[in-house]
N, C-alpha and C. Protein backbone atom coordinates (compact mmCIF):
# COMPACT_ATOMS: atom_id res chain seq x y z
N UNK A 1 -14.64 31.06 11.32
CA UNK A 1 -13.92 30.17 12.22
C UNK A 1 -14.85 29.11 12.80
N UNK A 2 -15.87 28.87 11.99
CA UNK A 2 -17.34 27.70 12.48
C UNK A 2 -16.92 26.59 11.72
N UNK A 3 -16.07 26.73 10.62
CA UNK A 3 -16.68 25.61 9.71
C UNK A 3 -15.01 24.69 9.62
N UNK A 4 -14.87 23.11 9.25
CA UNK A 4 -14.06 22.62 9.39
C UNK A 4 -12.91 22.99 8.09
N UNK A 5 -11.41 22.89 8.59
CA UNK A 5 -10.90 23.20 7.41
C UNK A 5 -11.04 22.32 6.20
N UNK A 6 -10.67 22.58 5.09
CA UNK A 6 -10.69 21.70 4.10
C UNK A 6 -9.84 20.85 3.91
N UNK A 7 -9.63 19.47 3.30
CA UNK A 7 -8.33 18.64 3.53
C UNK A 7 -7.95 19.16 2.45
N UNK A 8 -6.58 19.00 2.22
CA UNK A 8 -5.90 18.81 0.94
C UNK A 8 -4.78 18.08 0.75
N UNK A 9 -4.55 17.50 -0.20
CA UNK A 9 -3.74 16.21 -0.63
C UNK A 9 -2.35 17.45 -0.90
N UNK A 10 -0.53 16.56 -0.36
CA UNK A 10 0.53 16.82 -1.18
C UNK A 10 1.24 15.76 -1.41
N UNK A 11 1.17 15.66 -2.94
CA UNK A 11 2.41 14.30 -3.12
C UNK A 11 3.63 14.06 -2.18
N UNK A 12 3.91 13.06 -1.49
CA UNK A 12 5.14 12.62 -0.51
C UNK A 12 5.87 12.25 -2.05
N UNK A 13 5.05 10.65 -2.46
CA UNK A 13 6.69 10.43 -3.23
C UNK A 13 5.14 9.25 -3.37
N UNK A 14 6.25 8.50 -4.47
CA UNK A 14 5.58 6.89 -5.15
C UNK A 14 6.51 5.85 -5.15
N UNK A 15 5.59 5.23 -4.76
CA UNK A 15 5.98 3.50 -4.21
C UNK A 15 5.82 2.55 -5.12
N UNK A 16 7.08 1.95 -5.11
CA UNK A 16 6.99 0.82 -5.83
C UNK A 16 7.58 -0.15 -5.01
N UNK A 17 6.70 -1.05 -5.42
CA UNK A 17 6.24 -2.23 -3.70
C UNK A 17 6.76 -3.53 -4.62
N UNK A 18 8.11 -4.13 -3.99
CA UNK A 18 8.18 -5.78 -4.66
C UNK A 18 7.08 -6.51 -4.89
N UNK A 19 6.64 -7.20 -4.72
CA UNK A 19 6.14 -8.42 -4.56
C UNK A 19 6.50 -10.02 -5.67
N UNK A 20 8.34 -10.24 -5.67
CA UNK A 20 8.63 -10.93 -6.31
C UNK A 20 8.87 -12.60 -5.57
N UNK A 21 7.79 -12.36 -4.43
CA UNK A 21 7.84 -13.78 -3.84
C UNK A 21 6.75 -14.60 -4.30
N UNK A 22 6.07 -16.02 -3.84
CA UNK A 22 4.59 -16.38 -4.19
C UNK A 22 3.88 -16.08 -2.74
N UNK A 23 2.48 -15.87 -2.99
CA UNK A 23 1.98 -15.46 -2.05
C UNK A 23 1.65 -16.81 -1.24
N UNK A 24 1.72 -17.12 0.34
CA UNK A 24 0.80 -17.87 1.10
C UNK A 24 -0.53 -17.65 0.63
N UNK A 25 -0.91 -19.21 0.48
CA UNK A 25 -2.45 -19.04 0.47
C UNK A 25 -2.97 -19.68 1.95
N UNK A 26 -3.36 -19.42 2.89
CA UNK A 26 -3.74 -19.78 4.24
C UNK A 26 -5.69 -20.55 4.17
N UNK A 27 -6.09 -19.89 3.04
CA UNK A 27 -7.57 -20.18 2.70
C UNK A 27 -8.85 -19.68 3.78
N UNK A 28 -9.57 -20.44 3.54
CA UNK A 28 -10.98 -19.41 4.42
C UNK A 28 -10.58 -19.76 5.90
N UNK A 29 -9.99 -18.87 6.56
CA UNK A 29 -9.29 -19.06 7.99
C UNK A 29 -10.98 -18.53 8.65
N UNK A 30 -11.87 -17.52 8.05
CA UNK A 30 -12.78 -16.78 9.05
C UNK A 30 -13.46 -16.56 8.25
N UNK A 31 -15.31 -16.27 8.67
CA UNK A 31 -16.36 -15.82 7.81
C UNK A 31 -16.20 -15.09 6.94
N UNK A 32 -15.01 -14.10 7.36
CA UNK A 32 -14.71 -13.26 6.26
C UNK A 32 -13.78 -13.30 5.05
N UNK A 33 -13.53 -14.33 4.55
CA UNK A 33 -12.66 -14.40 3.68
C UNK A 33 -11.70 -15.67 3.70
N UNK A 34 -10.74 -15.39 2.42
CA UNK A 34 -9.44 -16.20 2.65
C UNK A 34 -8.65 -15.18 3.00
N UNK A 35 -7.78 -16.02 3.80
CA UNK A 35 -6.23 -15.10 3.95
C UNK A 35 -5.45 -15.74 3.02
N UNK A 36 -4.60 -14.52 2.80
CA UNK A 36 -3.45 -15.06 1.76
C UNK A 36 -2.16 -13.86 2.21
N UNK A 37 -1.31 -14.19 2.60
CA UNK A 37 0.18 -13.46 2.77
C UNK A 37 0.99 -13.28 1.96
N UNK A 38 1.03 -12.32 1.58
CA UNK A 38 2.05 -11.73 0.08
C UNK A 38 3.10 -11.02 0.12
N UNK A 39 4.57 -11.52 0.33
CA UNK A 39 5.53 -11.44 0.79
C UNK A 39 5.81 -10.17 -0.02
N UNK A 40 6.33 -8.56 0.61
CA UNK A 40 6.75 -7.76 0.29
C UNK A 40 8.42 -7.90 0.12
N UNK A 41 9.31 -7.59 -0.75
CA UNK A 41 10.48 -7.91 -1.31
C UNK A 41 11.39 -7.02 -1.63
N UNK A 42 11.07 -5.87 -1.27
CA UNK A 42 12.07 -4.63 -1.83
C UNK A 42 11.00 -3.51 -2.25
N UNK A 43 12.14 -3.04 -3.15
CA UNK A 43 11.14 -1.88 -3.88
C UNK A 43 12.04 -0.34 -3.56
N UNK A 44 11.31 0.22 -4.30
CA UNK A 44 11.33 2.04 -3.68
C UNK A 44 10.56 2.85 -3.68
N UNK A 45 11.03 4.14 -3.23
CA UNK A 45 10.11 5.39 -3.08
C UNK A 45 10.67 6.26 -3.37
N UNK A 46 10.01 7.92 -4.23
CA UNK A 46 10.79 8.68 -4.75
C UNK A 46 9.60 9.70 -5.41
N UNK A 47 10.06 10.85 -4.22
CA UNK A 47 9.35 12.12 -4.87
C UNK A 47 9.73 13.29 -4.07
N UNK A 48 8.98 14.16 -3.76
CA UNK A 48 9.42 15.61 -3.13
C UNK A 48 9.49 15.85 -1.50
N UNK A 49 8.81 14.62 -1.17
CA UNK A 49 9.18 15.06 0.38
C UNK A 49 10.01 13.80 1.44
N UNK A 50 9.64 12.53 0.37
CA UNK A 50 10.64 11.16 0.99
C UNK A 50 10.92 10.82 -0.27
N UNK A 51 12.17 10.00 0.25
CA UNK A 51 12.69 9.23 -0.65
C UNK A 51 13.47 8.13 0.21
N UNK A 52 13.55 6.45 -0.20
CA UNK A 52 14.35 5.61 -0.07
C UNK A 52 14.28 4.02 -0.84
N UNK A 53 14.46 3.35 0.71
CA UNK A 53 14.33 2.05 -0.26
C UNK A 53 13.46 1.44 0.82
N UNK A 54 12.71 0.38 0.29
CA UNK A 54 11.86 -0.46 0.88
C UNK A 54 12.24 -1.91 1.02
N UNK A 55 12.40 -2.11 2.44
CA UNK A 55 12.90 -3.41 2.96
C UNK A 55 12.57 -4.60 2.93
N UNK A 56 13.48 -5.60 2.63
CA UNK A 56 12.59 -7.09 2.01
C UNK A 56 12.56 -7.76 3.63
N UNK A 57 11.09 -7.44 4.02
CA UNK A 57 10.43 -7.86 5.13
C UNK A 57 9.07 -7.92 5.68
N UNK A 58 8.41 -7.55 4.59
CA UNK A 58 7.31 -7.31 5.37
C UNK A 58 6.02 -7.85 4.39
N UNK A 59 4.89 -7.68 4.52
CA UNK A 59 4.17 -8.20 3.58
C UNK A 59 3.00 -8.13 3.50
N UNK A 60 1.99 -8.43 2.87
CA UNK A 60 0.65 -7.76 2.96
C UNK A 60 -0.35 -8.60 3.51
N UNK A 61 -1.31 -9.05 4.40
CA UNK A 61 -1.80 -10.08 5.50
C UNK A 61 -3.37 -9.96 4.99
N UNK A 62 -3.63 -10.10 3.40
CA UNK A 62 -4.74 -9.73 3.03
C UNK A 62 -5.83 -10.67 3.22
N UNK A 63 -7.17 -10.54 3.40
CA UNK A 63 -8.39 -10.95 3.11
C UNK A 63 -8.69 -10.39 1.65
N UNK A 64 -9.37 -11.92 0.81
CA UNK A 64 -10.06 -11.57 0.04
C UNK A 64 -11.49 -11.63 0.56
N UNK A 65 -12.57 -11.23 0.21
CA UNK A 65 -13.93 -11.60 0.43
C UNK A 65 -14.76 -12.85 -0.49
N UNK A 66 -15.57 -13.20 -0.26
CA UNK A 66 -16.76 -13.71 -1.23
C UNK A 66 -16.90 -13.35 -2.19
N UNK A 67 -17.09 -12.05 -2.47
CA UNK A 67 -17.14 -11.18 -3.40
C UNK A 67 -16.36 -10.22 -4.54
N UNK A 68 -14.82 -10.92 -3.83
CA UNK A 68 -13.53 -10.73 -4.56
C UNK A 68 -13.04 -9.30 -3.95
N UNK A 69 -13.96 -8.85 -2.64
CA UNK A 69 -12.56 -7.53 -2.83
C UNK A 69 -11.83 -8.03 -1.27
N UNK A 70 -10.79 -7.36 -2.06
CA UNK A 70 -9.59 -7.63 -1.52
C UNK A 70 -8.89 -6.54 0.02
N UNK A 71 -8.64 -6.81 0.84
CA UNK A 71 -9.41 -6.23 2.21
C UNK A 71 -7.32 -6.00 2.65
N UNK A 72 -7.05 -5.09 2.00
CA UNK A 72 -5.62 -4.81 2.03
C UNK A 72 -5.06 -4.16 3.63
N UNK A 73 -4.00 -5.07 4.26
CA UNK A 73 -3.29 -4.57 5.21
C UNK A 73 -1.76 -4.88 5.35
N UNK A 74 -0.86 -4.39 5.23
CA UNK A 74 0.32 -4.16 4.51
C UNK A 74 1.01 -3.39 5.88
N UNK A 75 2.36 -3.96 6.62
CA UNK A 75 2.92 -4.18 7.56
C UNK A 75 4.58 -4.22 6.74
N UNK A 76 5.50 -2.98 6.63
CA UNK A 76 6.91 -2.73 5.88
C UNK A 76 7.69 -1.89 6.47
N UNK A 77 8.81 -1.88 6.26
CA UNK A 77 9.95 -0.98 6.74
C UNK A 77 10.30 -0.24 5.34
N UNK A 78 10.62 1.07 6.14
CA UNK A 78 11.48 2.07 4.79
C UNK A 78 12.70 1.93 5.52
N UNK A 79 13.85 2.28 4.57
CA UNK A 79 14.85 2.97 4.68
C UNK A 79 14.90 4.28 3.95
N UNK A 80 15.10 5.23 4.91
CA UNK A 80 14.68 6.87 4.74
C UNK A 80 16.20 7.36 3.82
N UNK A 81 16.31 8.12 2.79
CA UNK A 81 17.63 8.76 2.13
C UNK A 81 18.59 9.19 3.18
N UNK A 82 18.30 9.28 4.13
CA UNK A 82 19.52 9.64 5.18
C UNK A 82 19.87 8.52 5.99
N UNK A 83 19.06 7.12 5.94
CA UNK A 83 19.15 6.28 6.55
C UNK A 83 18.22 5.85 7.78
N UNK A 84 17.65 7.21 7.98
CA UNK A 84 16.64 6.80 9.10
C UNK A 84 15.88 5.33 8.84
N UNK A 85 15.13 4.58 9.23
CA UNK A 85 14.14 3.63 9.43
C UNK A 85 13.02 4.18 9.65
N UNK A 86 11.30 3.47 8.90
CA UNK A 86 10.24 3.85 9.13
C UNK A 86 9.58 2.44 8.81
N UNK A 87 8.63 3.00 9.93
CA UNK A 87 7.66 1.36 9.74
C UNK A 87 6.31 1.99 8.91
N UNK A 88 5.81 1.19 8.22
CA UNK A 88 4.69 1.74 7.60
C UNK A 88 3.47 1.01 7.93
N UNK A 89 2.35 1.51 7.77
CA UNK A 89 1.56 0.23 7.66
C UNK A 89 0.51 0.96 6.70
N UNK A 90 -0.34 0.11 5.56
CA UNK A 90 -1.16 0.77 4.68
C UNK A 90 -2.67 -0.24 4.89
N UNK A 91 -3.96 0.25 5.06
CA UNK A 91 -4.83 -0.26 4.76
C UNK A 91 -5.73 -0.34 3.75
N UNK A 92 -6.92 -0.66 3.36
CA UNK A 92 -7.66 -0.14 2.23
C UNK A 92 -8.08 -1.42 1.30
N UNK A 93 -8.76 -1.11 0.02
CA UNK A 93 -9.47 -1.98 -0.74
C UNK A 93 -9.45 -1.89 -2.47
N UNK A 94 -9.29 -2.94 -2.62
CA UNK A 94 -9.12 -3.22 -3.88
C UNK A 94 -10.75 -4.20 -4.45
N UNK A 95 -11.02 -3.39 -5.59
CA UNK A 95 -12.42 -4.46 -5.98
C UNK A 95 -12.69 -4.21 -7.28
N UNK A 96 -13.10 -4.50 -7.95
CA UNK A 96 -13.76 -4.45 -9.38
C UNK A 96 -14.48 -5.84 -10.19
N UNK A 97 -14.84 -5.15 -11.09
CA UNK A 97 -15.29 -6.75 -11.73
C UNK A 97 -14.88 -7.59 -12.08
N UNK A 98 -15.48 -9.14 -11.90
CA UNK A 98 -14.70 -10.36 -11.87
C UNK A 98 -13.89 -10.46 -12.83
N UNK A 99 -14.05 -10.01 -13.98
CA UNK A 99 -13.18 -10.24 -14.67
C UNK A 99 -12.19 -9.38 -14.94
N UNK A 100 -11.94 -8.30 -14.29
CA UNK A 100 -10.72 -7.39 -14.14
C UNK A 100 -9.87 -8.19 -12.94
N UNK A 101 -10.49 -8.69 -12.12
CA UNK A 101 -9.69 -9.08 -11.15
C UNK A 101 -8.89 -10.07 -11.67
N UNK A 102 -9.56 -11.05 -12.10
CA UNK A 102 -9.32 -12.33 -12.52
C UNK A 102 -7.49 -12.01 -13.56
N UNK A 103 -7.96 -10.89 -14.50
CA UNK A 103 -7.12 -10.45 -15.14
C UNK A 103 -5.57 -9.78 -14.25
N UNK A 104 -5.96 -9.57 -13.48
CA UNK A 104 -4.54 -9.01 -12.45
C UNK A 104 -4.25 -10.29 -11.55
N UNK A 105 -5.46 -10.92 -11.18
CA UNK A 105 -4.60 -12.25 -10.85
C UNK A 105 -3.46 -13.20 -11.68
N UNK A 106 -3.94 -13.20 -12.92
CA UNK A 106 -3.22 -13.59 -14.03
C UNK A 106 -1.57 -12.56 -14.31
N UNK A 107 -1.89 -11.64 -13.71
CA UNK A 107 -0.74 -10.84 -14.37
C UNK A 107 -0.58 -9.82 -15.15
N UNK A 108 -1.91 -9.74 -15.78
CA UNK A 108 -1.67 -9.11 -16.81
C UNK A 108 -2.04 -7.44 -16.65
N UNK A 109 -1.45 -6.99 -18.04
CA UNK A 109 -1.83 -5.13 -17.07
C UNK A 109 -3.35 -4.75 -17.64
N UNK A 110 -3.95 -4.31 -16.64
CA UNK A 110 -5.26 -3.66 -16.65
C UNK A 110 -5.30 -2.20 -16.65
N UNK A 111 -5.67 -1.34 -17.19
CA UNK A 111 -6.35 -0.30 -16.82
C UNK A 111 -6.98 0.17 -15.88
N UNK A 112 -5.67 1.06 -14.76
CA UNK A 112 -6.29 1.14 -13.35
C UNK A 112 -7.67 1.82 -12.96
N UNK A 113 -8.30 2.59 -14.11
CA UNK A 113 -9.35 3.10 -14.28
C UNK A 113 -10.75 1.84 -13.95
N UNK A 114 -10.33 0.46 -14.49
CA UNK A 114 -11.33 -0.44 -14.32
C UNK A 114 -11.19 -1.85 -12.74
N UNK A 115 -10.97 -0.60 -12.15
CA UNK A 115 -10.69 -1.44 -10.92
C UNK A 115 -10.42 -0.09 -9.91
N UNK A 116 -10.45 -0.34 -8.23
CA UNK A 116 -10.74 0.85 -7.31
C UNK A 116 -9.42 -0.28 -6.35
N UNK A 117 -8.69 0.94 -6.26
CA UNK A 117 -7.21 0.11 -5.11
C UNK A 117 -6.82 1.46 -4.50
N UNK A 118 -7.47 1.69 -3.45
CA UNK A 118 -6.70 2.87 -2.58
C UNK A 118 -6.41 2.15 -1.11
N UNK A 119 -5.27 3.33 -0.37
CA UNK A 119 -5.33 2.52 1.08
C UNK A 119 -5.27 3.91 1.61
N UNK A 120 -5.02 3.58 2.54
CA UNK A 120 -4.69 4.50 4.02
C UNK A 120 -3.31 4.64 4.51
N UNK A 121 -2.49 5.50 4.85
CA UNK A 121 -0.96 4.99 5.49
C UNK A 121 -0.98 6.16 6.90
N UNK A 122 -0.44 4.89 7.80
CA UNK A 122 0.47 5.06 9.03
C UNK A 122 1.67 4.95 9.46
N UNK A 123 2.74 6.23 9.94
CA UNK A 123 3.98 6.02 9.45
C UNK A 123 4.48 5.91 10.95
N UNK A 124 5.54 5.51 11.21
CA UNK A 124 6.32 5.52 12.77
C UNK A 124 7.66 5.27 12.38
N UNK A 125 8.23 6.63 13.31
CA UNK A 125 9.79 6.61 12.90
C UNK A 125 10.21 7.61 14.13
N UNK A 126 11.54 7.31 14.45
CA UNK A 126 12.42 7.89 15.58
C UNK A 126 12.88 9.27 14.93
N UNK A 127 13.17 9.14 13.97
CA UNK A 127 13.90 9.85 12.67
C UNK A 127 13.09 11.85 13.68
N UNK A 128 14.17 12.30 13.51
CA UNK A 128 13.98 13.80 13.67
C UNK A 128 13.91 14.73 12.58
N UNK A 129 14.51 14.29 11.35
CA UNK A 129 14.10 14.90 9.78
C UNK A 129 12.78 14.38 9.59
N UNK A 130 12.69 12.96 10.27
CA UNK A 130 11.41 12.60 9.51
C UNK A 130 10.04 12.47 10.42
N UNK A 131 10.37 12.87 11.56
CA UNK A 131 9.29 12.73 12.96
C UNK A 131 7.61 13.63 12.13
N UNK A 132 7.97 14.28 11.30
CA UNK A 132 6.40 14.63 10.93
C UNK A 132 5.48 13.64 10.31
N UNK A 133 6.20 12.53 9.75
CA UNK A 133 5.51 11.38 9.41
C UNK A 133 4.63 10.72 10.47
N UNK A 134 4.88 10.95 11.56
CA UNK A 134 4.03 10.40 12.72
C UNK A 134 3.09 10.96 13.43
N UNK A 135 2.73 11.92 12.29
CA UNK A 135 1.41 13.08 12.92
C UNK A 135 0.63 13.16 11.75
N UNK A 136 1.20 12.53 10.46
CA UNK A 136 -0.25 12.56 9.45
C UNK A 136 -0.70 11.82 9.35
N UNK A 137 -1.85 11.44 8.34
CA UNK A 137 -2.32 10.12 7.54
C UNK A 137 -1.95 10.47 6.41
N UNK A 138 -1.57 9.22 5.65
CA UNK A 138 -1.68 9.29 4.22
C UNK A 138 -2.39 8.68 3.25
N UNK A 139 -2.53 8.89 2.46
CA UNK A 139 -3.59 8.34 1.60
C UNK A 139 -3.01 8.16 0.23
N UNK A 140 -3.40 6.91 -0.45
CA UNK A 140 -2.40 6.49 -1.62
C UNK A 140 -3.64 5.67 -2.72
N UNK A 141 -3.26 5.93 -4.05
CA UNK A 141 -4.09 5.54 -5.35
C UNK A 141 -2.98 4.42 -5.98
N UNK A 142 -3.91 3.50 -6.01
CA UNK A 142 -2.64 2.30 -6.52
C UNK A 142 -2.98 1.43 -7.41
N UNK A 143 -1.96 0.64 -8.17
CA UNK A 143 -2.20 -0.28 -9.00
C UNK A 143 -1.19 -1.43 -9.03
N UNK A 144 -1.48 -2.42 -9.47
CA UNK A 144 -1.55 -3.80 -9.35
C UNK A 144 -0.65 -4.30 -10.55
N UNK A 145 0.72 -4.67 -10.78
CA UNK A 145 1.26 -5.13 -11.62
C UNK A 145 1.56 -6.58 -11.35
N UNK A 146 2.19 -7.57 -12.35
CA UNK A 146 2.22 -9.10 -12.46
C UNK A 146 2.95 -9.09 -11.01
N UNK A 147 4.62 -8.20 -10.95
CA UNK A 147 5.01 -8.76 -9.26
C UNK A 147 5.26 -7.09 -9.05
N UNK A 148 4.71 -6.74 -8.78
CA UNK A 148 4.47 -4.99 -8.11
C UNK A 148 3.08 -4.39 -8.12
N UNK A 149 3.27 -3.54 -6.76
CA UNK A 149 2.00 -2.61 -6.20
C UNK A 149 2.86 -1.36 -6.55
N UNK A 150 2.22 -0.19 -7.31
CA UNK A 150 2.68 1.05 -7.28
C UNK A 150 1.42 1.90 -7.34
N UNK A 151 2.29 2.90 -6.16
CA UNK A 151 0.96 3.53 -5.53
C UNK A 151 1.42 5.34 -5.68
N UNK A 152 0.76 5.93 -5.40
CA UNK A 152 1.39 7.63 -5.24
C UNK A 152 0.81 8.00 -3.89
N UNK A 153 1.58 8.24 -3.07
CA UNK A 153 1.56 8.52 -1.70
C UNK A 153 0.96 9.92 -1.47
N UNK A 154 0.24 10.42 -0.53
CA UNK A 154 0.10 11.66 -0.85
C UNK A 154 -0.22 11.91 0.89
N UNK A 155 0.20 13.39 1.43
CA UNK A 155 0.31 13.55 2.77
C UNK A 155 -1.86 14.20 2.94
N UNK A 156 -2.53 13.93 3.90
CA UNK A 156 -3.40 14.37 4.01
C UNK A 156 -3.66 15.43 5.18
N UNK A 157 -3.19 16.80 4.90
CA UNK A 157 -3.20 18.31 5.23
C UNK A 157 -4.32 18.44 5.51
């Protein structure tokens, strides 16, 4: 009873994140980067412990760096299978070599193996089926399509 427990990951469900708008490019607003705003558009979610739809509202308020990685913060609404509402918010980083990036800037599909895109998730909801969402973190492995982010959500126990 000295030692900390161990975490362990359980799949929630996987996200598939619109992004069928063009992104704001805002440009080098701060030392750290450009901003660029990438209009989130829909989407869904779907696995063993949530499921719904993802609301065309919200969007991702990213920094790129100097150095091309991409400094992800992502601000969305769910609609929960029973209807509840959840706000999400995901953080985290996307980076690899210039020319993988370059290649998903373009569109094209990469091999998520040659590139690193994880975030963080924070959930807030009134919801009483779903009020345990507001006592974990989650943690999600993602990839980068021409107009979609799909990620696998996973609860961190």
């Amino acid at each position: 009873m000295t030692e900390p427990t161990a975490p362990r990951l359980e799949l929630m469900a996987r996200f598939e994140v619109a992004l069928s708008a063009p992104p704001w490019e805002l440009g080098e607003t701060s030392g750290l980067g450009r901003r660029r705003i990438i209009p989130i558009t829909g989407g869904r979610f779907f696995g063993p412990l949530i499921n719904g739809d993802i609301l065309d509202n919200g969007a991702d308020w990213q920094v790129v760096t100097a150095d091309g990685v991409a400094l992800i913060d992502t601000r969305y609404l769910l609609k929960l299978d029973d209807g509840a509402l959840a706000y999400l918010r995901t953080q985290g980083f996307r980076h690899g070599p210039a020319e993988v990036i370059a290649a998903l800037a373009r569109g094209e599909a990469v091999d998520p193996a040659r590139y690193y895109f994880r975030v963080t998730m924070q959930f807030e909801t009134a919801s009483a089926r779903y009020g345990w969402l507001n006592h974990i973190i989650g943690v999600g492995s993602a990839i980068r399509r021409a107009d979609a982010v799909v990620y696998d959500a996973y609860a961190l126990r």
